[in-house]
C-alpha atoms as a PDB file:
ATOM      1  CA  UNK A   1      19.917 -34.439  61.525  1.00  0.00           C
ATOM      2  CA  UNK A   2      20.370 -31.579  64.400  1.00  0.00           C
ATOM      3  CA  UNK A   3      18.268 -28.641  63.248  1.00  0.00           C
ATOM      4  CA  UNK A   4      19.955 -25.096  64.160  1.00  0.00           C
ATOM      5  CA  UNK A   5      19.405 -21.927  64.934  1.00  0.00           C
ATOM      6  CA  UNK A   6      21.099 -20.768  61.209  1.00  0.00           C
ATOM      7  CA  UNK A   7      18.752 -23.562  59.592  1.00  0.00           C
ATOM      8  CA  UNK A   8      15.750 -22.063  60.512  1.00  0.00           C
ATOM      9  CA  UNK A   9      16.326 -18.431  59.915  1.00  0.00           C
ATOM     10  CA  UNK A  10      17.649 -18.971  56.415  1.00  0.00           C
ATOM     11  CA  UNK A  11      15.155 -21.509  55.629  1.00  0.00           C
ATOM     12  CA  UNK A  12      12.647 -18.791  56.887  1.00  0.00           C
ATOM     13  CA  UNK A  13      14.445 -16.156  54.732  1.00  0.00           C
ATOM     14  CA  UNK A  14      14.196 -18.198  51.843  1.00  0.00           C
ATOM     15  CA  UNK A  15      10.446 -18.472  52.393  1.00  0.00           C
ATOM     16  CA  UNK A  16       9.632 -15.332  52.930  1.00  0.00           C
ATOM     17  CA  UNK A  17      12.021 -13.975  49.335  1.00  0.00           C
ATOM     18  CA  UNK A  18      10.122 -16.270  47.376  1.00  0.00           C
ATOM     19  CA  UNK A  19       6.633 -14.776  48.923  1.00  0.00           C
ATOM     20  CA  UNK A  20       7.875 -11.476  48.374  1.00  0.00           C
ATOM     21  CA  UNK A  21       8.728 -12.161  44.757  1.00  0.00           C
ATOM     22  CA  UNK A  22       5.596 -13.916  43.865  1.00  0.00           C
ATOM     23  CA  UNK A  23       4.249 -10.211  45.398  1.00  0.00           C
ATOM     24  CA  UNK A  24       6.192  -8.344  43.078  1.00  0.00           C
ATOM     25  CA  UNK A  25       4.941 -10.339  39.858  1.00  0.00           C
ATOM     26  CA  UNK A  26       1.386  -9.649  40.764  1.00  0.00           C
ATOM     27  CA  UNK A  27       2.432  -5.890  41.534  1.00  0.00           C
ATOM     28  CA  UNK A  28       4.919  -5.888  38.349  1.00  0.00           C
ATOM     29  CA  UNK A  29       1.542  -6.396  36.388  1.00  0.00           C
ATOM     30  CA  UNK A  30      -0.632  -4.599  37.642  1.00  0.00           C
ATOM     31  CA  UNK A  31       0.945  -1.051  37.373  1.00  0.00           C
ATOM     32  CA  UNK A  32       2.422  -2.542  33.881  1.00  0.00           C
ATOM     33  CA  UNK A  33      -0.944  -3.462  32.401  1.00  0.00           C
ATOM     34  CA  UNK A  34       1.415  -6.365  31.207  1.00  0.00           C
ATOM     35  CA  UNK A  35       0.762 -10.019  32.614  1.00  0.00           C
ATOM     36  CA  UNK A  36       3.821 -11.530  30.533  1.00  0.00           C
ATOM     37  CA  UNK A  37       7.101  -8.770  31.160  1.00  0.00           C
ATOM     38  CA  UNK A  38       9.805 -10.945  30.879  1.00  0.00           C
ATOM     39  CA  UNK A  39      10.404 -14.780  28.917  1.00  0.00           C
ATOM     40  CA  UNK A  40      10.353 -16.831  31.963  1.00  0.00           C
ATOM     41  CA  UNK A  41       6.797 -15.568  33.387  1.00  0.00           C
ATOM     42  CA  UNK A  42       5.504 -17.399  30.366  1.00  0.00           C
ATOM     43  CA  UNK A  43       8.030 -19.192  27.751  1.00  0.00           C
ATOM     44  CA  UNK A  44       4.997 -20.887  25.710  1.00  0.00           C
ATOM     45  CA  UNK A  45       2.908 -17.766  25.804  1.00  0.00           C
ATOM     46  CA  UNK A  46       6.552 -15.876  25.153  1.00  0.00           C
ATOM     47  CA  UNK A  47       6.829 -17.441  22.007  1.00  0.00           C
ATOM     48  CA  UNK A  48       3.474 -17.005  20.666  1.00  0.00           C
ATOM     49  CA  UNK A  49       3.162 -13.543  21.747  1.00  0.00           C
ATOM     50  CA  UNK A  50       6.704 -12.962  19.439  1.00  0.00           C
ATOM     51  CA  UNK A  51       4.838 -14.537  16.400  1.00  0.00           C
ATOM     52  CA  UNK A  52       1.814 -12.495  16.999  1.00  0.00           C
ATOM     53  CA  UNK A  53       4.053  -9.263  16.737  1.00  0.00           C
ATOM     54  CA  UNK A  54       5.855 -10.365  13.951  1.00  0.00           C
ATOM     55  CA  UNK A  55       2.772 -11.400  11.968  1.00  0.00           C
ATOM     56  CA  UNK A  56       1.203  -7.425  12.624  1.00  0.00           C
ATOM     57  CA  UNK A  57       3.886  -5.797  11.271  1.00  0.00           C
ATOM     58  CA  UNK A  58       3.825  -7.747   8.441  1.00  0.00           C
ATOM     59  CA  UNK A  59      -0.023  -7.200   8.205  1.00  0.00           C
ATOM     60  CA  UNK A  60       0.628  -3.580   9.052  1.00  0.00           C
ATOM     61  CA  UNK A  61       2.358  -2.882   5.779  1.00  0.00           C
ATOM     62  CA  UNK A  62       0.649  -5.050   3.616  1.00  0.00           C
ATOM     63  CA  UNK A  63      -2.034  -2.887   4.776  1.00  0.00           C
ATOM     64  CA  UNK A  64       0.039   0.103   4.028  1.00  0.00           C
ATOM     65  CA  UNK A  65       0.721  -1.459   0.989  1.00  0.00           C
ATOM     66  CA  UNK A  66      -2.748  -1.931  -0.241  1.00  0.00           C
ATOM     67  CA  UNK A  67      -3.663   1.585   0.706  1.00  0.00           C
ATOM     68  CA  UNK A  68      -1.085   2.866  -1.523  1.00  0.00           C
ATOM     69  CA  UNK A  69      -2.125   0.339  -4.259  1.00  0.00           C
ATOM     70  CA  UNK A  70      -5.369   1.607  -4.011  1.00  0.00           C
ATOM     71  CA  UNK A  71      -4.602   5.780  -3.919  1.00  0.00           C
ATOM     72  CA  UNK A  72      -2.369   4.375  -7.286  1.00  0.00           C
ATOM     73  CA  UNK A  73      -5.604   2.858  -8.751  1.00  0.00           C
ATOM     74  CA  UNK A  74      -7.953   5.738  -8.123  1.00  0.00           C
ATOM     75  CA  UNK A  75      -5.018   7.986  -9.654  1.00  0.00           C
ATOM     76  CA  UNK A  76      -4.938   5.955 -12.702  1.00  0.00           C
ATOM     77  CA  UNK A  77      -8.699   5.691 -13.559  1.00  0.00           C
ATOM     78  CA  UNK A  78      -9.269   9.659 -12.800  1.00  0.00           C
ATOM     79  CA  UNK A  79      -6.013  10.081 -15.481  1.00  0.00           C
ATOM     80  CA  UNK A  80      -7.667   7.380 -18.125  1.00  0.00           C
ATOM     81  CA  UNK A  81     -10.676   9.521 -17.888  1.00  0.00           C
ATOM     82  CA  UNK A  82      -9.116  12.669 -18.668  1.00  0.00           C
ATOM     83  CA  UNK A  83      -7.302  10.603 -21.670  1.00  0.00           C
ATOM     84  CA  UNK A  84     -11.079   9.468 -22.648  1.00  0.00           C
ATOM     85  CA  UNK A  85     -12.241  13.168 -22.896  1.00  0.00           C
ATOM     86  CA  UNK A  86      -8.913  13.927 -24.589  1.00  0.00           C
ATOM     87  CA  UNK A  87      -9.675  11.519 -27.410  1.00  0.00           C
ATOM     88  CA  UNK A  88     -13.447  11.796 -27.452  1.00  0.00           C
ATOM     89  CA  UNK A  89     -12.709  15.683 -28.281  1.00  0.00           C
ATOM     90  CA  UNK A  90      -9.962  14.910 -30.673  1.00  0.00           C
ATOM     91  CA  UNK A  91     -13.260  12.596 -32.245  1.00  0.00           C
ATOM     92  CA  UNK A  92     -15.162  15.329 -32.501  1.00  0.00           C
ATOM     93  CA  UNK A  93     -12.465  17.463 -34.327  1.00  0.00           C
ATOM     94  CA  UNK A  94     -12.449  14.819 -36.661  1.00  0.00           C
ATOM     95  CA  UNK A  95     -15.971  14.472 -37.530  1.00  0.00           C
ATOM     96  CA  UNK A  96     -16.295  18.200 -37.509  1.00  0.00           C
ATOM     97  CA  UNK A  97     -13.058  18.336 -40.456  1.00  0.00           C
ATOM     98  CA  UNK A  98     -14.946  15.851 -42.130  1.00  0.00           C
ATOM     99  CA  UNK A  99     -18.038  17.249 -43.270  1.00  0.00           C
ATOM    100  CA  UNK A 100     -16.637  18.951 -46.273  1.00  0.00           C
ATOM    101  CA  UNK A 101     -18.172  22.030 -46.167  1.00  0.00           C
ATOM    102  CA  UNK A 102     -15.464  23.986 -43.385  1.00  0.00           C
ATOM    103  CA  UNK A 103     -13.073  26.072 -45.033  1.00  0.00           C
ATOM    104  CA  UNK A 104      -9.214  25.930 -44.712  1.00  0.00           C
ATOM    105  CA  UNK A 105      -9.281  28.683 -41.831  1.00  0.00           C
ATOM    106  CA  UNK A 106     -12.068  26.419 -39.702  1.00  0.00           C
ATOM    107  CA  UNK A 107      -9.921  23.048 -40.383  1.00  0.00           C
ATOM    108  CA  UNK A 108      -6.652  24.794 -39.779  1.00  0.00           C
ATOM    109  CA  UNK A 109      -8.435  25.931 -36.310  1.00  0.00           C
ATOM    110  CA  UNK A 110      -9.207  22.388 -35.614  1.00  0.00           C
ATOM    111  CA  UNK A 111      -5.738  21.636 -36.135  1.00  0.00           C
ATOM    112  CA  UNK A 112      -4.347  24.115 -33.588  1.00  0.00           C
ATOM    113  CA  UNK A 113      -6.686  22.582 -31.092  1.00  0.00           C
ATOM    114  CA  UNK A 114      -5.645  19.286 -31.813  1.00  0.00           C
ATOM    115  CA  UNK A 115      -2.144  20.584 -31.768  1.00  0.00           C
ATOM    116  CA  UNK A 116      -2.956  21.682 -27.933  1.00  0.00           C
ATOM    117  CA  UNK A 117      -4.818  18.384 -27.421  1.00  0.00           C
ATOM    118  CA  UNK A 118      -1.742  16.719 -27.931  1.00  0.00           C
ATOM    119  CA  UNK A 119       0.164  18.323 -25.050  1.00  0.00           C
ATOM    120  CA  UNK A 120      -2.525  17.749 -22.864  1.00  0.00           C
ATOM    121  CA  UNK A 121      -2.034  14.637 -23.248  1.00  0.00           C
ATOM    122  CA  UNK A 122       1.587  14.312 -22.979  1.00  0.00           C
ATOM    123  CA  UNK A 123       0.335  16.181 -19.336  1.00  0.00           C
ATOM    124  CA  UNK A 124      -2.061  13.204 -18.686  1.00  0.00           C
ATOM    125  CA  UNK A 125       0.608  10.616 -19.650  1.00  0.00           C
ATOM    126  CA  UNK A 126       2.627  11.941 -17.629  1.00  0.00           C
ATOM    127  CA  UNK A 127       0.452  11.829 -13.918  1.00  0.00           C
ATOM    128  CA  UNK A 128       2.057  10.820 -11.057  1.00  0.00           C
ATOM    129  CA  UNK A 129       1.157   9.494  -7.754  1.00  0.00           C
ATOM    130  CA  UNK A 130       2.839  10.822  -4.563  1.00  0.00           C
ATOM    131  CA  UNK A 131       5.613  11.503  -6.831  1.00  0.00           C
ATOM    132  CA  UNK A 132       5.910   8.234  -8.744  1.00  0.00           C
ATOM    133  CA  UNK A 133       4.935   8.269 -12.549  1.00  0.00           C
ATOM    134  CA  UNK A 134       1.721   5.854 -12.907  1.00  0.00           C
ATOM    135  CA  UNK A 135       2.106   4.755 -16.962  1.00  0.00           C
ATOM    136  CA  UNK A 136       5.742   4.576 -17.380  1.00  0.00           C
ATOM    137  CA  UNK A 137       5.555   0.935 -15.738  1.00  0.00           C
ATOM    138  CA  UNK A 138       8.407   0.086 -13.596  1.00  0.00           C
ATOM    139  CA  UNK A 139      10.076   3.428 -14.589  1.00  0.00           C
ATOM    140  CA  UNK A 140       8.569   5.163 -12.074  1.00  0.00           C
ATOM    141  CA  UNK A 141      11.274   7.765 -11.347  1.00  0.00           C
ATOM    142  CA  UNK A 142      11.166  10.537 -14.148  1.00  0.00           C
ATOM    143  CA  UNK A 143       8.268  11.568 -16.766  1.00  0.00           C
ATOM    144  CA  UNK A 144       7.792   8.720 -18.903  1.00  0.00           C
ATOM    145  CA  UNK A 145       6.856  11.205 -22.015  1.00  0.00           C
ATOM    146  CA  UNK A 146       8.586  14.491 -23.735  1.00  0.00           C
ATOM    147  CA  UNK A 147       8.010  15.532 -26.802  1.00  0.00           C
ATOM    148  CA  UNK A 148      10.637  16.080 -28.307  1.00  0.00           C
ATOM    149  CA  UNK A 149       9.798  17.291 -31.549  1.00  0.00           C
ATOM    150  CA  UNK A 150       8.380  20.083 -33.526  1.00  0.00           C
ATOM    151  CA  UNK A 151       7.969  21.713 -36.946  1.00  0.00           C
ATOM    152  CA  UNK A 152       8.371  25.351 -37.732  1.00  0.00           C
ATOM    153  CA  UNK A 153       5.213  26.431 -36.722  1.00  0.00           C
ATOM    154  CA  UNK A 154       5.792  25.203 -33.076  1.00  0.00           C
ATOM    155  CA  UNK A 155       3.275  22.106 -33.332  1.00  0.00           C
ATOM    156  CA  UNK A 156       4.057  19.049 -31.610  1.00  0.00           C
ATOM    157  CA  UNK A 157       5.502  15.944 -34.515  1.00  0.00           C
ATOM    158  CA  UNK A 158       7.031  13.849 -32.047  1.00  0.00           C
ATOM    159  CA  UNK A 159       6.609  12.277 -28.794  1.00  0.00           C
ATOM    160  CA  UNK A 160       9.269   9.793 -26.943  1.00  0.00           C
ATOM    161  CA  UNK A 161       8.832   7.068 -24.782  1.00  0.00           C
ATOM    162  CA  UNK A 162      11.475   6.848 -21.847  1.00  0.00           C
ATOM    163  CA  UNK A 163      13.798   7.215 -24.585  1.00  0.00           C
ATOM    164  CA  UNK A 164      15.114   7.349 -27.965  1.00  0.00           C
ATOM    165  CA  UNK A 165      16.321   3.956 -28.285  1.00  0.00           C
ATOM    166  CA  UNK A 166      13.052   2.618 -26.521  1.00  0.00           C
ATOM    167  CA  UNK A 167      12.932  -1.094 -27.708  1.00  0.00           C
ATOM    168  CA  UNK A 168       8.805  -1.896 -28.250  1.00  0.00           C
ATOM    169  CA  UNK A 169      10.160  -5.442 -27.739  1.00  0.00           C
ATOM    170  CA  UNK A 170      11.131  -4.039 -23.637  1.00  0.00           C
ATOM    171  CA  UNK A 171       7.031  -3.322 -22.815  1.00  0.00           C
ATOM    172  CA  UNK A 172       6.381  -6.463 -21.203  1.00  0.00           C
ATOM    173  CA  UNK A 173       9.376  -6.047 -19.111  1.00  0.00           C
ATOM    174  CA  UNK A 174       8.683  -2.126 -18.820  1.00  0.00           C
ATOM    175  CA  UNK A 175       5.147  -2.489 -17.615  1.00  0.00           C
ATOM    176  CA  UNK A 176       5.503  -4.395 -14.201  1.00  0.00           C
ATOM    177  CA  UNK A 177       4.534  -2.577 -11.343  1.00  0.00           C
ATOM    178  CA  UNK A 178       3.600  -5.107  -8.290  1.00  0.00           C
ATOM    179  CA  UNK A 179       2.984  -4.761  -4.694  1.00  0.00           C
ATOM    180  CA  UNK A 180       2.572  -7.249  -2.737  1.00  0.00           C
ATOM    181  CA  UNK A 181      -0.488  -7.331  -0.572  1.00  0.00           C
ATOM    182  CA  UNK A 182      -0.111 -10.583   1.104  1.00  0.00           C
ATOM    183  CA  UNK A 183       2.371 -12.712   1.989  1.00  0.00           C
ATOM    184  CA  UNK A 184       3.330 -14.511  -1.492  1.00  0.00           C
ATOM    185  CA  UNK A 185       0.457 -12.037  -2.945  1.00  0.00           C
ATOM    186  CA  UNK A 186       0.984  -9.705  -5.368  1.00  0.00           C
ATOM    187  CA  UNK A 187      -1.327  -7.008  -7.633  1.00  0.00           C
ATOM    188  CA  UNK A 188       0.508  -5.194 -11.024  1.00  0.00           C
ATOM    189  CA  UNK A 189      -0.939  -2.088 -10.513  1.00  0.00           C
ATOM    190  CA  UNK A 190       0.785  -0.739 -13.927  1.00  0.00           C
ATOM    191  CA  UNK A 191      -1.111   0.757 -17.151  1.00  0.00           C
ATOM    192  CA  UNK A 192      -1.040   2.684 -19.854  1.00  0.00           C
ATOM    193  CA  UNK A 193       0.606   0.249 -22.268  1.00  0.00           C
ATOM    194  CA  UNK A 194      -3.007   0.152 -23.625  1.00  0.00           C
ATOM    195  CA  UNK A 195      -3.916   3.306 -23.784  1.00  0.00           C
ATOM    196  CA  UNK A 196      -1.015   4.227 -25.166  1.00  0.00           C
ATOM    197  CA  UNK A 197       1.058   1.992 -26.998  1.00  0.00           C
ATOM    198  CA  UNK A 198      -1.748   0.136 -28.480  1.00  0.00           C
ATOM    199  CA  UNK A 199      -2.966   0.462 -32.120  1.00  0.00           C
ATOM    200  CA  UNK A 200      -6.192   0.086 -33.512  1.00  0.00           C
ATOM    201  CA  UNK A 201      -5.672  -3.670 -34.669  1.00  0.00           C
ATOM    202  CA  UNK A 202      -5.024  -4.083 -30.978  1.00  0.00           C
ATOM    203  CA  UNK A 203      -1.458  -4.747 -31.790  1.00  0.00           C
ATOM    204  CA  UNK A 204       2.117  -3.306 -29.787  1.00  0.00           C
ATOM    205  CA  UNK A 205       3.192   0.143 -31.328  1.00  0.00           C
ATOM    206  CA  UNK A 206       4.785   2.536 -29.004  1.00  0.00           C
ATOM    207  CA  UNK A 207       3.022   5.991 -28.753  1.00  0.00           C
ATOM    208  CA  UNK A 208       0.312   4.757 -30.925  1.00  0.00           C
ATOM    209  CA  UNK A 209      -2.249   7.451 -29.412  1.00  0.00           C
ATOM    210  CA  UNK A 210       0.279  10.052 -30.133  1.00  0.00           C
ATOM    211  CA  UNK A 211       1.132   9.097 -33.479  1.00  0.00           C
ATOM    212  CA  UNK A 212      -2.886   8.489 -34.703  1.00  0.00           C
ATOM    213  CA  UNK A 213      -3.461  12.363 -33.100  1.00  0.00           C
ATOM    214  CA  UNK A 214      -0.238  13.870 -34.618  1.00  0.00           C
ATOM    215  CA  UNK A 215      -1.711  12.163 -37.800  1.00  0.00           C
ATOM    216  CA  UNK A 216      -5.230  13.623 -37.615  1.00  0.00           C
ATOM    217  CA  UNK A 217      -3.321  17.137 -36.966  1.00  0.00           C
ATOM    218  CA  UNK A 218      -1.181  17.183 -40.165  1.00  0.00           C
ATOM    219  CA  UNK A 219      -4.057  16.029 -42.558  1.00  0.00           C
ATOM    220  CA  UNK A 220      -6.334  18.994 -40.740  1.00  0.00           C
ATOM    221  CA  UNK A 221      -3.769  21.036 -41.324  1.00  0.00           C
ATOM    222  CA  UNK A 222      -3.262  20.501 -45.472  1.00  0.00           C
ATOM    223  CA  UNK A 223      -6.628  20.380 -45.530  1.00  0.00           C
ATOM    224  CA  UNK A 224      -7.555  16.408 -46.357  1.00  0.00           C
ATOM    225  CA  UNK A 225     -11.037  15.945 -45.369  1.00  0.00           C
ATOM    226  CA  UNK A 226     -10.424  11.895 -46.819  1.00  0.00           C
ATOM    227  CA  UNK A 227      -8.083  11.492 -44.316  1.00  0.00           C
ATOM    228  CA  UNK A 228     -10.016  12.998 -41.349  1.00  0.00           C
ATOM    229  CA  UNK A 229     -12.632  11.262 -42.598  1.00  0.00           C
ATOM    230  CA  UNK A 230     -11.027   7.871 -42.543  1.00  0.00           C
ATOM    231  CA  UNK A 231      -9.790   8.498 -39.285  1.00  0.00           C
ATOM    232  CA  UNK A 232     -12.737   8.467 -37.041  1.00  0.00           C
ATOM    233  CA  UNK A 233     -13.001   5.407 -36.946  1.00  0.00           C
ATOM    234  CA  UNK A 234      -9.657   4.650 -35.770  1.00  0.00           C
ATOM    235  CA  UNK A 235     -10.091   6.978 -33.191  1.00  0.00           C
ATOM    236  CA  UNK A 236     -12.741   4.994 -32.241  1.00  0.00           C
ATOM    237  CA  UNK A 237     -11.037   2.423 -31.615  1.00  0.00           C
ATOM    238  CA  UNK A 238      -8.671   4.670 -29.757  1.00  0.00           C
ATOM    239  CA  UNK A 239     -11.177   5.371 -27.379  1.00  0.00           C
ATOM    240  CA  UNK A 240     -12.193   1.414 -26.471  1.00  0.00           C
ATOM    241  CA  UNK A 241      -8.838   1.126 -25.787  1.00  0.00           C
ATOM    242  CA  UNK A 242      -9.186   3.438 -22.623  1.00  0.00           C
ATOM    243  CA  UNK A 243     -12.212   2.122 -21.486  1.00  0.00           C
ATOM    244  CA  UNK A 244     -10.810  -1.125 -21.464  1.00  0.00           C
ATOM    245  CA  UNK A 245      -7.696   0.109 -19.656  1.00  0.00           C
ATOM    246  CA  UNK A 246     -10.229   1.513 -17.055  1.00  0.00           C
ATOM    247  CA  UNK A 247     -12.574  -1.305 -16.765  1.00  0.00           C
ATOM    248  CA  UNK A 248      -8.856  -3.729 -15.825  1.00  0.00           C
ATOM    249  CA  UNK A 249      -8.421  -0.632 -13.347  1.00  0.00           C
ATOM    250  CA  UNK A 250     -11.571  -0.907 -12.131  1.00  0.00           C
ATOM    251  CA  UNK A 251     -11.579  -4.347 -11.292  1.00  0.00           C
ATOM    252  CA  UNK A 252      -8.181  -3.751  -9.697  1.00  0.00           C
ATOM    253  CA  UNK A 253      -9.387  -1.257  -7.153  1.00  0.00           C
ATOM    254  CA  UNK A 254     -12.429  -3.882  -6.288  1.00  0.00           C
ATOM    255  CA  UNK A 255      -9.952  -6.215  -5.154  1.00  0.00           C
ATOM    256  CA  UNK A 256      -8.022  -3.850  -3.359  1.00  0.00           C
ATOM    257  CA  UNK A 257     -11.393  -2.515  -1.635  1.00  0.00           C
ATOM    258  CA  UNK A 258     -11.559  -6.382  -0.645  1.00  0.00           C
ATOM    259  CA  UNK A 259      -8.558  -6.870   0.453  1.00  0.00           C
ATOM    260  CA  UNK A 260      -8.649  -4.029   2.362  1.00  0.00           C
ATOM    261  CA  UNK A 261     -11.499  -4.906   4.033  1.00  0.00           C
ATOM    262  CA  UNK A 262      -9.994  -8.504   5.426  1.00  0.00           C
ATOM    263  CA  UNK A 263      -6.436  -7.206   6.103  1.00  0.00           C
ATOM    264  CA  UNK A 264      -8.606  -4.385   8.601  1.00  0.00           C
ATOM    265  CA  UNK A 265     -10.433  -7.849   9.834  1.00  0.00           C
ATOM    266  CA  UNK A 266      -7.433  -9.843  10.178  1.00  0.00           C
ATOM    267  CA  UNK A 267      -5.367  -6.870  11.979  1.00  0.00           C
ATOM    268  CA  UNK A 268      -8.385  -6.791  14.845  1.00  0.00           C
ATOM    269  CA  UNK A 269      -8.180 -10.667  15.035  1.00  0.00           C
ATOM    270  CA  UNK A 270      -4.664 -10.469  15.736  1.00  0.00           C
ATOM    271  CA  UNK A 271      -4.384  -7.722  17.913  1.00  0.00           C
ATOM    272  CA  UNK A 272      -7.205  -9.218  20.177  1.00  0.00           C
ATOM    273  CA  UNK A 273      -4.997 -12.189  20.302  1.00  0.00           C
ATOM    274  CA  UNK A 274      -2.170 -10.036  21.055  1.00  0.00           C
ATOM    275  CA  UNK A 275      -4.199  -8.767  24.000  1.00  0.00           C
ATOM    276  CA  UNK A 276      -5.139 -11.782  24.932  1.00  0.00           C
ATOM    277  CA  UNK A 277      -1.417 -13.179  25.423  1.00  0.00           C
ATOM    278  CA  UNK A 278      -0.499 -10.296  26.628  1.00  0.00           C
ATOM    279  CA  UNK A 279      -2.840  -7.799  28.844  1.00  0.00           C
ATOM    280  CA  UNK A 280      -3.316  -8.659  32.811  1.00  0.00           C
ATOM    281  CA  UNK A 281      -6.499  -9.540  34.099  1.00  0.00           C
ATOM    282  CA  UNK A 282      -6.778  -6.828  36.611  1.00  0.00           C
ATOM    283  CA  UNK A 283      -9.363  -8.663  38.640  1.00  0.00           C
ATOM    284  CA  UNK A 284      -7.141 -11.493  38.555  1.00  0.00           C
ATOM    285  CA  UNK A 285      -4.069 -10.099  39.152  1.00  0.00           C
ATOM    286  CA  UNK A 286      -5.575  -7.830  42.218  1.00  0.00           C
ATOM    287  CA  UNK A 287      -6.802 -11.181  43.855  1.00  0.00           C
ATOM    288  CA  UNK A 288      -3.291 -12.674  43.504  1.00  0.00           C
ATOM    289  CA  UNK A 289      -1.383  -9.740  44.647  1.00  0.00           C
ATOM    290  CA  UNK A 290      -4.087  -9.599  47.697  1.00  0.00           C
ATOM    291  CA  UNK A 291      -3.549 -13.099  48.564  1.00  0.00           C
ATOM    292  CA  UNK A 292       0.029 -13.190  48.084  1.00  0.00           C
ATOM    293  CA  UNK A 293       0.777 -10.127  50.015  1.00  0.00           C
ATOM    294  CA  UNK A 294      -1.505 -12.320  53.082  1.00  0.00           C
ATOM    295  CA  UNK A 295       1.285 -15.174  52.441  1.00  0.00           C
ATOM    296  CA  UNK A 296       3.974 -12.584  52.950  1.00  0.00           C
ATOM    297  CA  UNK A 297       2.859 -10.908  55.754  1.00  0.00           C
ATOM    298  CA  UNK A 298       1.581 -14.410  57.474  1.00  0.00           C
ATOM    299  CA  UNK A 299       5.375 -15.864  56.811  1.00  0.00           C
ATOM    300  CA  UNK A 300       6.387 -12.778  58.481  1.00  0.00           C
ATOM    301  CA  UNK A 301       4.839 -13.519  61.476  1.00  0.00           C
ATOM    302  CA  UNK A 302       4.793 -17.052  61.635  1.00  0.00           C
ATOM    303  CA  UNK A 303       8.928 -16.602  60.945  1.00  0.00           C
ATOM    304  CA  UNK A 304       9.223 -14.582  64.547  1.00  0.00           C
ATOM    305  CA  UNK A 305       7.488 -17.894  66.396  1.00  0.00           C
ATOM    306  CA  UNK A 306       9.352 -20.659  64.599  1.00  0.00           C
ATOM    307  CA  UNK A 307      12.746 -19.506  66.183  1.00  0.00           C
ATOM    308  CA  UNK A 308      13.167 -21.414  69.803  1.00  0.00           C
ATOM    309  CA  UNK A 309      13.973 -18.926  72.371  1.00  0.00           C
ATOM    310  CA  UNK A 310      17.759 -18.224  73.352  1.00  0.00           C
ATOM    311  CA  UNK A 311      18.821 -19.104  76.788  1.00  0.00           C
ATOM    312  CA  UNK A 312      18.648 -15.303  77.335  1.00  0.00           C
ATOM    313  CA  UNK A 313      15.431 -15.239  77.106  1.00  0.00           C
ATOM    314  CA  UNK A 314      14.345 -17.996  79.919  1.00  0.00           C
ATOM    315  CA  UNK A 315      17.233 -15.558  81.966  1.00  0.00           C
ATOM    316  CA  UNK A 316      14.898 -12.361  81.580  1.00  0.00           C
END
């Protein structure tokens, strides 16, 4: 086959593009920090380095997730022991009306303290969390307790739960709250439902807290030191409820602490995988670029010898 002139010069051109480009994708990387830029500098690598992404912003927010899980834990046990010293005074009222030797001003000014004991806590029912309501369950979205009743004297004889036609039969449904901390992972992070919708024979009643203080209220009030009396004990009871509420809550927040301790793990191993996949070895790279820009510069030169002189040039 005759060789020509136009051969050789775009056969040299051809050379000396793909030098230059192999030039570029060292110098690409190094002022990009970046060793894969585009899919076809690395298709396998491409692929994993797509997965890796995908799998920290799903980490990312199950990390975001957890925090928030966690601020709605530490919400709920500082609210379930403010309802603890709630009830423990209200106990104390009651042991106080008992003793049978206060007269009907003293128990009557037990009752108005109750009576304010009671709103308070309506107020610690209703906490909320970054603007979220922590015990009306699921029904997050407006205070999950009003009262919304009182006698002539302006004390508190009713309290309502969400609403007025509240089914008791809806509190397993109404008290799911979960967040999902992993992938297929989730934590309830409701309460309440014990504290306050449970009775003293451990049994469903809604507003049972409410109802046993509203109680102890009306007999300080008339003056029945055998019901006071007979009521410690429920109150008692009133009170275990809590600190079982807050030792669930407790354990809650434990795991969260965990969790929150491998999902900061797990976040460093994948981003040092990312980096890994990803980042240019700048004394690699600079030793490539350095030898490729030789190649490019050596094809330049060799490419001005390969061409056979023109007749011209045996005429000069």
């Amino acid at each position: 086959m005759r060789v020509t002139t136009k051969m050789l010069t775009q056969s040299l051109i051809n050379n000396v593009n793909v030098n230059l480009q192999n030039m570029e994708e060292y110098q690409n990387q190094l002022s990009s920090g970046k060793r894969i830029t585009k899919p076809s500098d690395d298709p396998i690598a491409t692929a994993q380095l797509l997965s890796t992404k995908s799998a920290i912003k799903a980490q990312e927010q199950y990390h975001r997730n957890m925090e928030d899980a966690t601020g709605w834990l530490n919400t709920t046990d500082g609210a379930l022991d403010e309802a603890n010293e709630v009830l423990q005074r209200t106990r104390e009222l009651a042991v106080a009306g008992a003793t049978g030797t206060l007269p009907e001003e003293s128990l009557g000014a037990l009752a108005d303290e109750l009576d304010n004991l009671i709103g308070e806590m309506v107020q610690v029912a209703n906490t909320n969390y970054a603007g979220r309501f922590i015990f009306g369950g699921g029904k997050t979205g407006t205070p999950p307790f009003e009262i919304t009743g009182k006698d002539s004297d302006g004390n508190v004889t009713q309290v309502q739960f969400i609403s007025t036609t509240f089914d008791e039969s809806l509190l397993d449904e109404t008290y799911q709250q979960k967040i999902e901390i992993e992938s297929g992972v989730t934590i309830d992070v409701s309460n309440g439902r014990t504290t306050f919708h449970t009775d003293t024979s451990g049994d469903d009643d809604i507003n049972a807290v409410f109802e046993k203080m509203i109680e102890l209220r009306t007999a300080l009030d008339a003056g029945d030191q055998d019901v006071v009396s007979s009521l410690i004990d429920d109150f008692d009871k009133l009170i275990d409820n809590v600190l079982s509420e807050r030792a669930v809550v407790g354990a809650k927040t434990k795991r969260m602490e965990s969790a929150l301790e491998r999902s900061a793990s797990y976040e460093i191993d994948l981003t040092t995988l990312l980096s890994k996949l990803e980042d240019v070895d700048y004394a690699e790279a600079s030793i490539g670029f350095n030898t490729q820009q030789t190649v490019y510069e050596s094809s330049l030169a060799v490419g001005a010898k390969i061409i056979q002189p023109s007749l011209i040039d045996f005429l000069k």
